[in-house]
PDBML (XML) file of the C-alpha atoms, coordinates in Angstrom:
<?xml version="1.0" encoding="UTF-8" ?>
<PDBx:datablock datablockName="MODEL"
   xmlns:PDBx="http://pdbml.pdb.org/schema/pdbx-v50.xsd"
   xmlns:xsi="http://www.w3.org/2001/XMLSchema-instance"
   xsi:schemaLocation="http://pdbml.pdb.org/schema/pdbx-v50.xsd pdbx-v50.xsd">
   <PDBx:atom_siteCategory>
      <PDBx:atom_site id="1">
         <PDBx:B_iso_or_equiv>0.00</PDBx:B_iso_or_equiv>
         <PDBx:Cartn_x>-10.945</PDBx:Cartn_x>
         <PDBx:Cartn_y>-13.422</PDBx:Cartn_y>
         <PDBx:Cartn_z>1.321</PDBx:Cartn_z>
         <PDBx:auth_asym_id>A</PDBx:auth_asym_id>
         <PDBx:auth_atom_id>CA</PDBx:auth_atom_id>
         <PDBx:auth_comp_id>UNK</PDBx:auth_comp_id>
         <PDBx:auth_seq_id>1</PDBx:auth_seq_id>
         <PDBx:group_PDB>ATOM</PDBx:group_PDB>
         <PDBx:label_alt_id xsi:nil="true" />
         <PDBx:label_asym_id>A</PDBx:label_asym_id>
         <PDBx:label_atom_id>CA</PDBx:label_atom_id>
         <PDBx:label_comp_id>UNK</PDBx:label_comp_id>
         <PDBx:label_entity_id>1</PDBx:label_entity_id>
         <PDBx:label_seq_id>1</PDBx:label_seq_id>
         <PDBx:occupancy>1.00</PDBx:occupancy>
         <PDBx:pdbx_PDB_model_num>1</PDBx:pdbx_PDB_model_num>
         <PDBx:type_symbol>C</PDBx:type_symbol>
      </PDBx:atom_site>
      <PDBx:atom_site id="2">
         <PDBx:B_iso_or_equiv>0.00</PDBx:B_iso_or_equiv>
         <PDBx:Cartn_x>-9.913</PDBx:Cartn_x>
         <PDBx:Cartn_y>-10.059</PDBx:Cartn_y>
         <PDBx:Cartn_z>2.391</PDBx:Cartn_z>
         <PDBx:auth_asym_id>A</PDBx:auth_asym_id>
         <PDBx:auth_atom_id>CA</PDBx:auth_atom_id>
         <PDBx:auth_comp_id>UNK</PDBx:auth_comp_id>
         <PDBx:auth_seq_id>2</PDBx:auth_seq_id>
         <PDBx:group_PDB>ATOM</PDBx:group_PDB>
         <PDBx:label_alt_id xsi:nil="true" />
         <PDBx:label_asym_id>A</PDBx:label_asym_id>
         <PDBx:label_atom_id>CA</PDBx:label_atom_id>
         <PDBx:label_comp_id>UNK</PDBx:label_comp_id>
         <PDBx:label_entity_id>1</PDBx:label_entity_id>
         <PDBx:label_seq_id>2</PDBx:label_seq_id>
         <PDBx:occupancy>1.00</PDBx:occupancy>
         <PDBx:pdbx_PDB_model_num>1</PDBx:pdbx_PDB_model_num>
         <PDBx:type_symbol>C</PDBx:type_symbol>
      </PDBx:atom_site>
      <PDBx:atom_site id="3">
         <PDBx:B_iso_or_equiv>0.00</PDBx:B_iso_or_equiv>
         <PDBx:Cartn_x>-11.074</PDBx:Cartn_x>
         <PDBx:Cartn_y>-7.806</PDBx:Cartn_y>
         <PDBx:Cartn_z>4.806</PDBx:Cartn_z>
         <PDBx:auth_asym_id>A</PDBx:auth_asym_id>
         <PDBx:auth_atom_id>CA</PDBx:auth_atom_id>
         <PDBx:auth_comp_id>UNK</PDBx:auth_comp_id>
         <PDBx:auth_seq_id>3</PDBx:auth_seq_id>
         <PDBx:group_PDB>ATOM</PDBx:group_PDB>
         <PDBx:label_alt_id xsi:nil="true" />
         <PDBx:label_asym_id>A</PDBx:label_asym_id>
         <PDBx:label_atom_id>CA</PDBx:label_atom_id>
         <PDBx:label_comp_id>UNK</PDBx:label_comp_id>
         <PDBx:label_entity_id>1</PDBx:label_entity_id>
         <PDBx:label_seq_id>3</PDBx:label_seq_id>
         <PDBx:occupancy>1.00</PDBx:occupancy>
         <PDBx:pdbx_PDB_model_num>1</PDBx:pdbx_PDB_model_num>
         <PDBx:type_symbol>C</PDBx:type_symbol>
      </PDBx:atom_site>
      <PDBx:atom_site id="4">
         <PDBx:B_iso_or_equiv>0.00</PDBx:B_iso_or_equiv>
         <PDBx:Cartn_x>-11.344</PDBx:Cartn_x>
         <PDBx:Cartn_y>-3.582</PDBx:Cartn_y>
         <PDBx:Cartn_z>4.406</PDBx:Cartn_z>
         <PDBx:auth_asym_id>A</PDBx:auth_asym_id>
         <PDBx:auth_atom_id>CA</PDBx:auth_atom_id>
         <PDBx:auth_comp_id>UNK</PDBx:auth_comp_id>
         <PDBx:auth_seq_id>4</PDBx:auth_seq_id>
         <PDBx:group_PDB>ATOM</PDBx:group_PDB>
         <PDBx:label_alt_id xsi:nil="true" />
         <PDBx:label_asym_id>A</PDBx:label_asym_id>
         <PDBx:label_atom_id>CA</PDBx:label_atom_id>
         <PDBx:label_comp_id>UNK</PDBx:label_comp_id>
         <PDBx:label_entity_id>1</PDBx:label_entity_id>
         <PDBx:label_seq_id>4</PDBx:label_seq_id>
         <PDBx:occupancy>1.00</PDBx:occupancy>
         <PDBx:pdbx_PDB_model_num>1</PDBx:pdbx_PDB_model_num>
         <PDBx:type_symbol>C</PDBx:type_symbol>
      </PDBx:atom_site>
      <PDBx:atom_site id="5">
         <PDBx:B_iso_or_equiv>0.00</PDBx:B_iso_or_equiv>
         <PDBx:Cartn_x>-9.128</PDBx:Cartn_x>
         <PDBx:Cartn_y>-2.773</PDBx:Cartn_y>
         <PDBx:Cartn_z>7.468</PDBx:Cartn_z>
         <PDBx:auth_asym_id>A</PDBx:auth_asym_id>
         <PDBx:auth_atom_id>CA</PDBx:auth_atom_id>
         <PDBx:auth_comp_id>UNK</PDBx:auth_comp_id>
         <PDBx:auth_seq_id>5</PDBx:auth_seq_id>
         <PDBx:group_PDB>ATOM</PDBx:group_PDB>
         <PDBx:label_alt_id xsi:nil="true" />
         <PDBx:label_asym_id>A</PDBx:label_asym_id>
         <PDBx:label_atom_id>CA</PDBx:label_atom_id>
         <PDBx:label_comp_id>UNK</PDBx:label_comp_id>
         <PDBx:label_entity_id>1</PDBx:label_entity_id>
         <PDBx:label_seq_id>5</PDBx:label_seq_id>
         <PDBx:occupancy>1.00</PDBx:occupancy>
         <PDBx:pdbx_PDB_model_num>1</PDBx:pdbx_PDB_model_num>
         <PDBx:type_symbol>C</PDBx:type_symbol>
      </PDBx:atom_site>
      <PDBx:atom_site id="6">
         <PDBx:B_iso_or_equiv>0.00</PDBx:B_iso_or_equiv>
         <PDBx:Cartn_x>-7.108</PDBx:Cartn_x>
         <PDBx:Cartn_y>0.758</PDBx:Cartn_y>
         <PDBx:Cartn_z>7.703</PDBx:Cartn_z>
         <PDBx:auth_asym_id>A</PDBx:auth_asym_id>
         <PDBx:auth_atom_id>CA</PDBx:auth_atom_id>
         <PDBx:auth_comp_id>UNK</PDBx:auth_comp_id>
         <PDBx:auth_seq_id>6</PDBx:auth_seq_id>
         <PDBx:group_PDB>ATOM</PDBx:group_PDB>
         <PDBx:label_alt_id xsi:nil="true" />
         <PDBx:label_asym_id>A</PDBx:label_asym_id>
         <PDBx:label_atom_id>CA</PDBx:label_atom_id>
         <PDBx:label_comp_id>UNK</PDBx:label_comp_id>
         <PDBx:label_entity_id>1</PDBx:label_entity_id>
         <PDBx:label_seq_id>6</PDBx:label_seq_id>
         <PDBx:occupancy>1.00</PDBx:occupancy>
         <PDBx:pdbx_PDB_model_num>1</PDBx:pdbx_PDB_model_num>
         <PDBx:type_symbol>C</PDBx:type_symbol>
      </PDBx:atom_site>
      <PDBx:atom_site id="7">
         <PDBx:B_iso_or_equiv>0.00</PDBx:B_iso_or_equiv>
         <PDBx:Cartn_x>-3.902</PDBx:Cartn_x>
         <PDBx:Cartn_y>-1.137</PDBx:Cartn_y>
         <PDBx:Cartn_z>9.019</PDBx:Cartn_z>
         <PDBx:auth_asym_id>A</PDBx:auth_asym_id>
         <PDBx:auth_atom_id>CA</PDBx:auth_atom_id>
         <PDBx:auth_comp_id>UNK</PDBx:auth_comp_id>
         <PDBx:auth_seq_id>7</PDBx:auth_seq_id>
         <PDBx:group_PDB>ATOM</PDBx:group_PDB>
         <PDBx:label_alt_id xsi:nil="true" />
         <PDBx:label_asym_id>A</PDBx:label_asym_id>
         <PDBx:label_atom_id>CA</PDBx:label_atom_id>
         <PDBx:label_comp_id>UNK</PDBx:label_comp_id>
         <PDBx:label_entity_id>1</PDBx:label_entity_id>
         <PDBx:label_seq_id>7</PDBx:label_seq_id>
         <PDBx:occupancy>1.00</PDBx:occupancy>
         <PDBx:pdbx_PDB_model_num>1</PDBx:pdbx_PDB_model_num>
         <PDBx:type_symbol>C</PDBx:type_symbol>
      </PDBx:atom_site>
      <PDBx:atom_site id="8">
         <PDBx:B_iso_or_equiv>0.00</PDBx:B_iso_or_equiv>
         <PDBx:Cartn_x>-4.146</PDBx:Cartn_x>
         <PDBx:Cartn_y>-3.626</PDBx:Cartn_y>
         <PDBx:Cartn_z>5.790</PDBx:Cartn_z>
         <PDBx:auth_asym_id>A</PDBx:auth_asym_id>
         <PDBx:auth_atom_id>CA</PDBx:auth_atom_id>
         <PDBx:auth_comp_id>UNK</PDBx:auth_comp_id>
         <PDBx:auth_seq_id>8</PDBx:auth_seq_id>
         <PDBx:group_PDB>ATOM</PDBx:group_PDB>
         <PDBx:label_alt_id xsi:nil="true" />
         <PDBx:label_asym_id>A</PDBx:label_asym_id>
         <PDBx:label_atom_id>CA</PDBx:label_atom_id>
         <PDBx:label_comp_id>UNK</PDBx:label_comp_id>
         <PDBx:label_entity_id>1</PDBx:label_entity_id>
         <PDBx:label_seq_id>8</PDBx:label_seq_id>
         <PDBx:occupancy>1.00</PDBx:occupancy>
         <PDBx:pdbx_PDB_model_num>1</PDBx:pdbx_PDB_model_num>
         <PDBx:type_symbol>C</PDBx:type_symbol>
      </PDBx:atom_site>
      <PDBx:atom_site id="9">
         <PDBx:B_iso_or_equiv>0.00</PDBx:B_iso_or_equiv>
         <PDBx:Cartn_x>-1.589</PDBx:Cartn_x>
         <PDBx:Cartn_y>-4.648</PDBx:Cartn_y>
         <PDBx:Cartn_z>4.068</PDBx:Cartn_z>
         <PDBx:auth_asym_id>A</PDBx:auth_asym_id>
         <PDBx:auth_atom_id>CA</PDBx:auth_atom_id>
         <PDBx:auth_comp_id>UNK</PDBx:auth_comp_id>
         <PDBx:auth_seq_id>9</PDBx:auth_seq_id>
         <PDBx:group_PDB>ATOM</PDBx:group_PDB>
         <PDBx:label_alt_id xsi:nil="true" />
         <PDBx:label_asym_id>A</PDBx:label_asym_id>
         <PDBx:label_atom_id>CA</PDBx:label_atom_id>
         <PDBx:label_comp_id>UNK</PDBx:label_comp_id>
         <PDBx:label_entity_id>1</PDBx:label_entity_id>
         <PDBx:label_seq_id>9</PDBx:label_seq_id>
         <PDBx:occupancy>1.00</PDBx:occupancy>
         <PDBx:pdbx_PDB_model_num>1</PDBx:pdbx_PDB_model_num>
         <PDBx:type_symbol>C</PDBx:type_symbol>
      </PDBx:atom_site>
      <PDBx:atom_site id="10">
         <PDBx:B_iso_or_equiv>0.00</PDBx:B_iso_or_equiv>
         <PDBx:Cartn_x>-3.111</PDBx:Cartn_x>
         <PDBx:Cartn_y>-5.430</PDBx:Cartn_y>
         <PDBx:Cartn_z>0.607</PDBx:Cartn_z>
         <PDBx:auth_asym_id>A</PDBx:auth_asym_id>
         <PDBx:auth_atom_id>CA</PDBx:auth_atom_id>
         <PDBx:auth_comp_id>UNK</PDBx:auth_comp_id>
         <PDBx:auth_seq_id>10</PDBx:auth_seq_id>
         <PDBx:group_PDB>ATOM</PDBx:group_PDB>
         <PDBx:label_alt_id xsi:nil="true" />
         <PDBx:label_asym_id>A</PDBx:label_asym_id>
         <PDBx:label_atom_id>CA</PDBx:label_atom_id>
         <PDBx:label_comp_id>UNK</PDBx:label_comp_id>
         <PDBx:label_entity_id>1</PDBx:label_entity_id>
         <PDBx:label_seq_id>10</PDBx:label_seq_id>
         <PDBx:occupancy>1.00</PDBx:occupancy>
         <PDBx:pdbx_PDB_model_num>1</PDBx:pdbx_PDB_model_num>
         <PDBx:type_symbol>C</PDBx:type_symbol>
      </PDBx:atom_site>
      <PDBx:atom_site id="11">
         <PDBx:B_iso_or_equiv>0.00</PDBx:B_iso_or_equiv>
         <PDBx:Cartn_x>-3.807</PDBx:Cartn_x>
         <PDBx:Cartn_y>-2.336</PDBx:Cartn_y>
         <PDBx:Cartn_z>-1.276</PDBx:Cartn_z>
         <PDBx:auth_asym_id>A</PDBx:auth_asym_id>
         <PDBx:auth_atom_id>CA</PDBx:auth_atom_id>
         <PDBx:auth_comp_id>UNK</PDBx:auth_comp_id>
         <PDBx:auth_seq_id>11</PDBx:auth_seq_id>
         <PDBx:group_PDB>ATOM</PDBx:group_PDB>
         <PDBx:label_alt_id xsi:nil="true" />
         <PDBx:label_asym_id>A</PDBx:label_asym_id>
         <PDBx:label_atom_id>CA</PDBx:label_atom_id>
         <PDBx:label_comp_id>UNK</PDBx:label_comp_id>
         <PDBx:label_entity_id>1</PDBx:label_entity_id>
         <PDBx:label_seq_id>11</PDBx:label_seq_id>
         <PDBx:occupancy>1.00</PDBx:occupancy>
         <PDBx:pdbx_PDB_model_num>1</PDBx:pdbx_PDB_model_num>
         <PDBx:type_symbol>C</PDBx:type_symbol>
      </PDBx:atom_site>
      <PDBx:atom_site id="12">
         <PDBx:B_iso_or_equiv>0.00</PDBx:B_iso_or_equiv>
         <PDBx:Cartn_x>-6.376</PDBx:Cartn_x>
         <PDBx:Cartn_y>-2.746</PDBx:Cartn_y>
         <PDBx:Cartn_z>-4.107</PDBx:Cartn_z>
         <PDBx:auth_asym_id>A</PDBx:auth_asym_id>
         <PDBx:auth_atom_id>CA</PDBx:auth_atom_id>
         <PDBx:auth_comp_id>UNK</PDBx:auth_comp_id>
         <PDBx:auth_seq_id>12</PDBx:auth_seq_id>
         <PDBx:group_PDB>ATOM</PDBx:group_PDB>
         <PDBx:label_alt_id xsi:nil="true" />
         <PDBx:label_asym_id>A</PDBx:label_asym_id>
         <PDBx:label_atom_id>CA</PDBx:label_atom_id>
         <PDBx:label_comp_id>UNK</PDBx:label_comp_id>
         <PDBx:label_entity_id>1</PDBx:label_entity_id>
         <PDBx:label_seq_id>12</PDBx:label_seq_id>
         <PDBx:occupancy>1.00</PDBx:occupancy>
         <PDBx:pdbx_PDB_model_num>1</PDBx:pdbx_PDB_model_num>
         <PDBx:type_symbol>C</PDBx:type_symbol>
      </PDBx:atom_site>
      <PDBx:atom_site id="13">
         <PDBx:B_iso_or_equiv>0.00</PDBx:B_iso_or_equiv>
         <PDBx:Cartn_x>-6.745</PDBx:Cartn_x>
         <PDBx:Cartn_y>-0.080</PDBx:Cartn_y>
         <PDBx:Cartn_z>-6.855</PDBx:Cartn_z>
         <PDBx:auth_asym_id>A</PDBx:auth_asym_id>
         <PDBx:auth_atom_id>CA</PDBx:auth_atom_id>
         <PDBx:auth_comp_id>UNK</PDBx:auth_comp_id>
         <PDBx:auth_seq_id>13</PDBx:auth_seq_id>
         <PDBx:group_PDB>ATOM</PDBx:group_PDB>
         <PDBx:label_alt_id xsi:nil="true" />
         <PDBx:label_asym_id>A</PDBx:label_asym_id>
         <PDBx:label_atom_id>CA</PDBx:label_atom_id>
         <PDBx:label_comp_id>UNK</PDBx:label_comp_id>
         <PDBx:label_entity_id>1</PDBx:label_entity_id>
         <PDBx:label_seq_id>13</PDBx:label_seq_id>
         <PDBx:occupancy>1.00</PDBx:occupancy>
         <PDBx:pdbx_PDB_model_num>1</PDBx:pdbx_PDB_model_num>
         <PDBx:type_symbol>C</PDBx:type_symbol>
      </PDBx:atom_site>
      <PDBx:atom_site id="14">
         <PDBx:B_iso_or_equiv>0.00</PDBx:B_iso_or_equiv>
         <PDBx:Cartn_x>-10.012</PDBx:Cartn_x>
         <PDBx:Cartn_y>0.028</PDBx:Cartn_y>
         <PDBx:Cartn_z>-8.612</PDBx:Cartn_z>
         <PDBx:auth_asym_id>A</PDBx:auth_asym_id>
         <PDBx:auth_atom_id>CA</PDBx:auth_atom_id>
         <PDBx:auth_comp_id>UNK</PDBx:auth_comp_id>
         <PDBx:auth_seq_id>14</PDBx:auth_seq_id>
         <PDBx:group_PDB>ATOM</PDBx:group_PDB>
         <PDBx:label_alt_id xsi:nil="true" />
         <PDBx:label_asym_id>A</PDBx:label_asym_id>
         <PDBx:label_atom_id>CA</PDBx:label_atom_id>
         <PDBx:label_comp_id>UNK</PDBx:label_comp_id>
         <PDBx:label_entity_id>1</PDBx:label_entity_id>
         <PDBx:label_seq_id>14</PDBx:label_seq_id>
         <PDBx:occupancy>1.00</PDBx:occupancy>
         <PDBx:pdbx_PDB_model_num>1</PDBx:pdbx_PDB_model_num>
         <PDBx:type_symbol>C</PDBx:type_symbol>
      </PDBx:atom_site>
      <PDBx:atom_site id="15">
         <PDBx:B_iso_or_equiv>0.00</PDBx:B_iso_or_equiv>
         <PDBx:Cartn_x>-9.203</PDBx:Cartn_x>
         <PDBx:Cartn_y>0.984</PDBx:Cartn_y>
         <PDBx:Cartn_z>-12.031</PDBx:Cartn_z>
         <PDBx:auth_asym_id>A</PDBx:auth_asym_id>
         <PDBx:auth_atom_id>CA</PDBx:auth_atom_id>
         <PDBx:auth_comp_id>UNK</PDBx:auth_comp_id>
         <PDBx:auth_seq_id>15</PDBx:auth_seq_id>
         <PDBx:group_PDB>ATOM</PDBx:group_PDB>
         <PDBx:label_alt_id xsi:nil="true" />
         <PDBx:label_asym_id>A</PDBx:label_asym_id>
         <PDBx:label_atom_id>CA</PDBx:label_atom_id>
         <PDBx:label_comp_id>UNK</PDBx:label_comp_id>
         <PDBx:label_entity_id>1</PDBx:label_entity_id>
         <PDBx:label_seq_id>15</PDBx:label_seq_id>
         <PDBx:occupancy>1.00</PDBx:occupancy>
         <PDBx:pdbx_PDB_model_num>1</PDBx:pdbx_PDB_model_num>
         <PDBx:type_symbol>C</PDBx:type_symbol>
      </PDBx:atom_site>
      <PDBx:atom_site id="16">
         <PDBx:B_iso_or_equiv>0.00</PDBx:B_iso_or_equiv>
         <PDBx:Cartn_x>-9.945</PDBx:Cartn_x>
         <PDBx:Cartn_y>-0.508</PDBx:Cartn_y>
         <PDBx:Cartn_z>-15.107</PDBx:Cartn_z>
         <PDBx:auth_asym_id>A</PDBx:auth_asym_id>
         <PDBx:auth_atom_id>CA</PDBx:auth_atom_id>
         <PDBx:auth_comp_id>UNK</PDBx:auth_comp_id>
         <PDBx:auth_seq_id>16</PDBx:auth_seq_id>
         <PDBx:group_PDB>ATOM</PDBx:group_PDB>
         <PDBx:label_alt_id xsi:nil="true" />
         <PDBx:label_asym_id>A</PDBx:label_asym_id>
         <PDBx:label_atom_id>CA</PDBx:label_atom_id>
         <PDBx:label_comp_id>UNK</PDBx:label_comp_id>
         <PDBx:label_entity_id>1</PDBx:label_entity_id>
         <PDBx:label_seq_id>16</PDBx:label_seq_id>
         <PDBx:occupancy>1.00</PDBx:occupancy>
         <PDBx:pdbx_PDB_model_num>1</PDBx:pdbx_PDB_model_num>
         <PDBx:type_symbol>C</PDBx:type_symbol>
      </PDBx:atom_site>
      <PDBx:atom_site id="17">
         <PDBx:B_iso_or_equiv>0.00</PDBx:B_iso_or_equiv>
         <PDBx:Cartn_x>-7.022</PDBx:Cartn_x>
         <PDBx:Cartn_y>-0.353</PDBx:Cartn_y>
         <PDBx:Cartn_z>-17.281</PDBx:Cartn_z>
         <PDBx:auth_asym_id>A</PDBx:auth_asym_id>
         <PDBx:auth_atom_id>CA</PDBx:auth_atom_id>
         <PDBx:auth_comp_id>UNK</PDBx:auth_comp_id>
         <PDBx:auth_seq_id>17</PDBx:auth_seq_id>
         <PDBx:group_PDB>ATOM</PDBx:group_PDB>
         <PDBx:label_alt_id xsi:nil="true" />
         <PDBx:label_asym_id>A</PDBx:label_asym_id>
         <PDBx:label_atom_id>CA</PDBx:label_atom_id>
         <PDBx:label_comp_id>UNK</PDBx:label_comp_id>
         <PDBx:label_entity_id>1</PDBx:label_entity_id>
         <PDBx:label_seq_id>17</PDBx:label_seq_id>
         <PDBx:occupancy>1.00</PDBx:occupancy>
         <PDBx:pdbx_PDB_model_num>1</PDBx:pdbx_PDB_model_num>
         <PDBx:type_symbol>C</PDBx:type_symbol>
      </PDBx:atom_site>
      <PDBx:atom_site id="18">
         <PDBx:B_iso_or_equiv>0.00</PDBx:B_iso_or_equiv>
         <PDBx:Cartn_x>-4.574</PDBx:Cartn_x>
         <PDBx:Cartn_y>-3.068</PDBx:Cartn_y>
         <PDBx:Cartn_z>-19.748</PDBx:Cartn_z>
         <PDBx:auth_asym_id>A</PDBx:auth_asym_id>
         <PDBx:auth_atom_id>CA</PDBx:auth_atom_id>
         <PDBx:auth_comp_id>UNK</PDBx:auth_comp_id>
         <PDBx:auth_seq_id>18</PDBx:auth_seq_id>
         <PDBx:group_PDB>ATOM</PDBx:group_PDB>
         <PDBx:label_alt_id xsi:nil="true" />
         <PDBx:label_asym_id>A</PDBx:label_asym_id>
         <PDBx:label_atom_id>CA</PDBx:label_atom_id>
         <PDBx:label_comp_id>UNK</PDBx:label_comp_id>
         <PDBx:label_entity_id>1</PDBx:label_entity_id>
         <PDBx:label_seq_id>18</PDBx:label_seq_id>
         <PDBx:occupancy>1.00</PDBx:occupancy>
         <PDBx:pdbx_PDB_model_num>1</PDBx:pdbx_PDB_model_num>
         <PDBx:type_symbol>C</PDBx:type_symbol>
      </PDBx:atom_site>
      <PDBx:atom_site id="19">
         <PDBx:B_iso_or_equiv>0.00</PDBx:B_iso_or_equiv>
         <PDBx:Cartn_x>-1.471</PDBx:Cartn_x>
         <PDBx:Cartn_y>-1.453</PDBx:Cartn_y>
         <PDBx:Cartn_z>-18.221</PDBx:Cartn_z>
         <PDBx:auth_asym_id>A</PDBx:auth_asym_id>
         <PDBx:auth_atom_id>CA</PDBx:auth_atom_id>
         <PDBx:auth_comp_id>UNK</PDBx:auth_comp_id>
         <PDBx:auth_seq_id>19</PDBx:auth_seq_id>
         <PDBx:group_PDB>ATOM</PDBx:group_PDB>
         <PDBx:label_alt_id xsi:nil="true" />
         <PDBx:label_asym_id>A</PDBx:label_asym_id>
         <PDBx:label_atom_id>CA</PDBx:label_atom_id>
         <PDBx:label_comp_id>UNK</PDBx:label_comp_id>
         <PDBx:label_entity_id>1</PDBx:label_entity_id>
         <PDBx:label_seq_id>19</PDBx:label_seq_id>
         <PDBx:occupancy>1.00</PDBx:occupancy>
         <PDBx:pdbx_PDB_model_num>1</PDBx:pdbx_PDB_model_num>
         <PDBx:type_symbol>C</PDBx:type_symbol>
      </PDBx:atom_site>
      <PDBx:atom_site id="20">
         <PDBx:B_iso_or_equiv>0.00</PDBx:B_iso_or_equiv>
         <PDBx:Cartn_x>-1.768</PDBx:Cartn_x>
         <PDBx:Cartn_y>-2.571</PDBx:Cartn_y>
         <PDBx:Cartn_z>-14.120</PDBx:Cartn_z>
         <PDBx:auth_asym_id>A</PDBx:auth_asym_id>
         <PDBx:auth_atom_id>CA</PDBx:auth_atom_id>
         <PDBx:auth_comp_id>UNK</PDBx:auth_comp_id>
         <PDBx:auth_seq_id>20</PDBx:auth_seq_id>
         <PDBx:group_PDB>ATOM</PDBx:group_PDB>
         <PDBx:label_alt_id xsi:nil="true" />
         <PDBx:label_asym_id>A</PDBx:label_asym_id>
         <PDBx:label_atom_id>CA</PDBx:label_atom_id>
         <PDBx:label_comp_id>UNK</PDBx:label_comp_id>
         <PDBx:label_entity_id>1</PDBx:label_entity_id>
         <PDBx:label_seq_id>20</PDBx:label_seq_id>
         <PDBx:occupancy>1.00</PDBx:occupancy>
         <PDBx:pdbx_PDB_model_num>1</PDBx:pdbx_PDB_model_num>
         <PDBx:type_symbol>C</PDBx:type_symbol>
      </PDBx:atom_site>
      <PDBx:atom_site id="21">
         <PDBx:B_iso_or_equiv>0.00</PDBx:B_iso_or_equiv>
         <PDBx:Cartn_x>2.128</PDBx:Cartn_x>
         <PDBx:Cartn_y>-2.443</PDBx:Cartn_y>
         <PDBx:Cartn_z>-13.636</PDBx:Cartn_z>
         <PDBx:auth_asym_id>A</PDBx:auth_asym_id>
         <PDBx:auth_atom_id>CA</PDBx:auth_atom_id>
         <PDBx:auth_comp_id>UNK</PDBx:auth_comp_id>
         <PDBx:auth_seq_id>21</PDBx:auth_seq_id>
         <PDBx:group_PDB>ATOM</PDBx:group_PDB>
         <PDBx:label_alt_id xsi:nil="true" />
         <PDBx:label_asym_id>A</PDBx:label_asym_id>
         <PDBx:label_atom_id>CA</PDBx:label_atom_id>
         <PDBx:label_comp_id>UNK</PDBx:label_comp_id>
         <PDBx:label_entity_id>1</PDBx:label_entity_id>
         <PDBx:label_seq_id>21</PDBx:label_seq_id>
         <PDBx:occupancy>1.00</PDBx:occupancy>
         <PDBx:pdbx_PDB_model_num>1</PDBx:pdbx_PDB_model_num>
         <PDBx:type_symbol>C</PDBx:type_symbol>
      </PDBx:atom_site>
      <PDBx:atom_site id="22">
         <PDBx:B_iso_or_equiv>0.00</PDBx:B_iso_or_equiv>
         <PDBx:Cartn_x>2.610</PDBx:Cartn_x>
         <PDBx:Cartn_y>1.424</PDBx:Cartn_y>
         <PDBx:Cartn_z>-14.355</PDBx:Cartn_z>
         <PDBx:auth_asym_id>A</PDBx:auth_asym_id>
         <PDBx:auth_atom_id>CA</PDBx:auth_atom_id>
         <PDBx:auth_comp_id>UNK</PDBx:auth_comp_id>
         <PDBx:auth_seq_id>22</PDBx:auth_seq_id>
         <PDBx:group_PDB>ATOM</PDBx:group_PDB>
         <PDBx:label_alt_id xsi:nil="true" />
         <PDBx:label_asym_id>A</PDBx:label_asym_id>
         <PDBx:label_atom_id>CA</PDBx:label_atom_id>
         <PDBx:label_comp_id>UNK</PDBx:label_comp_id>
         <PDBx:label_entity_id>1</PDBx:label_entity_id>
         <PDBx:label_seq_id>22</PDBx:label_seq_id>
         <PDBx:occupancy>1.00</PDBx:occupancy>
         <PDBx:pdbx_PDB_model_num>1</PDBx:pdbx_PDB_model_num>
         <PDBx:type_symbol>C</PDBx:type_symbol>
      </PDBx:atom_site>
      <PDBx:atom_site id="23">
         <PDBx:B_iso_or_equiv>0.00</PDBx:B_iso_or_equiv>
         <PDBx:Cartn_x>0.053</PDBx:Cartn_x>
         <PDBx:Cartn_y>1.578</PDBx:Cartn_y>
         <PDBx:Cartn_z>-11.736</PDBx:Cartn_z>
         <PDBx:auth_asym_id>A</PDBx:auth_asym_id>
         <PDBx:auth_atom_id>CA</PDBx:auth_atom_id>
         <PDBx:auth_comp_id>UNK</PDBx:auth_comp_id>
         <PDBx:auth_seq_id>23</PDBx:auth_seq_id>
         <PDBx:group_PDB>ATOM</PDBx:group_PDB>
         <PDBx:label_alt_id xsi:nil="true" />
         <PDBx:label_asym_id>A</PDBx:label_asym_id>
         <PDBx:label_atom_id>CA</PDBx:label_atom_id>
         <PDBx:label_comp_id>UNK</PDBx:label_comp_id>
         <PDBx:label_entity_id>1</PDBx:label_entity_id>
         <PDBx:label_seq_id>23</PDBx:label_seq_id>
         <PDBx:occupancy>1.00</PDBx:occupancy>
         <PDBx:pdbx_PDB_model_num>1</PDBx:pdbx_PDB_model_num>
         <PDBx:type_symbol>C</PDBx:type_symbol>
      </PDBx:atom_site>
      <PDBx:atom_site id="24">
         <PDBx:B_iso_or_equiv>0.00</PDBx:B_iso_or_equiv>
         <PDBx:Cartn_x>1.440</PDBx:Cartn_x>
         <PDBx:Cartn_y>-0.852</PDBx:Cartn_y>
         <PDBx:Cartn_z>-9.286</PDBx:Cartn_z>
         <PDBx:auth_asym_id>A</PDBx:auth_asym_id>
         <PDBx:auth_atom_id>CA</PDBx:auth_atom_id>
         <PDBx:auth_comp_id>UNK</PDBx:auth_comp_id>
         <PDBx:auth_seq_id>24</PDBx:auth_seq_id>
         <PDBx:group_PDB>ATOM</PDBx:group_PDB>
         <PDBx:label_alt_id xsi:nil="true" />
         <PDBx:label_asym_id>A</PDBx:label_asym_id>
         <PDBx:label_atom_id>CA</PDBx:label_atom_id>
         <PDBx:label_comp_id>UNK</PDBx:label_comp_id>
         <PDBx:label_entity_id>1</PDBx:label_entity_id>
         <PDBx:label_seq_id>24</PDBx:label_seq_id>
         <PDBx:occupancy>1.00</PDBx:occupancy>
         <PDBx:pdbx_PDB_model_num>1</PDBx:pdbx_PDB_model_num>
         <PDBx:type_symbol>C</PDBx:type_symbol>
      </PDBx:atom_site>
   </PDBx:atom_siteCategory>
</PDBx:datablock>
């Protein structure tokens, strides 16, 4: 339930990959 706002403060990273926390 989140909204695409500029001043956000969740960050979500489309990427499809096994290994999320090198990307975190």
């Amino acid at each position: 339930r989140l909204l695409e706002d500029a001043d956000g403060e969740t960050l979500l990273v489309q990427l499809d990959t096994t290994a999320p926390s090198a990307i975190q």
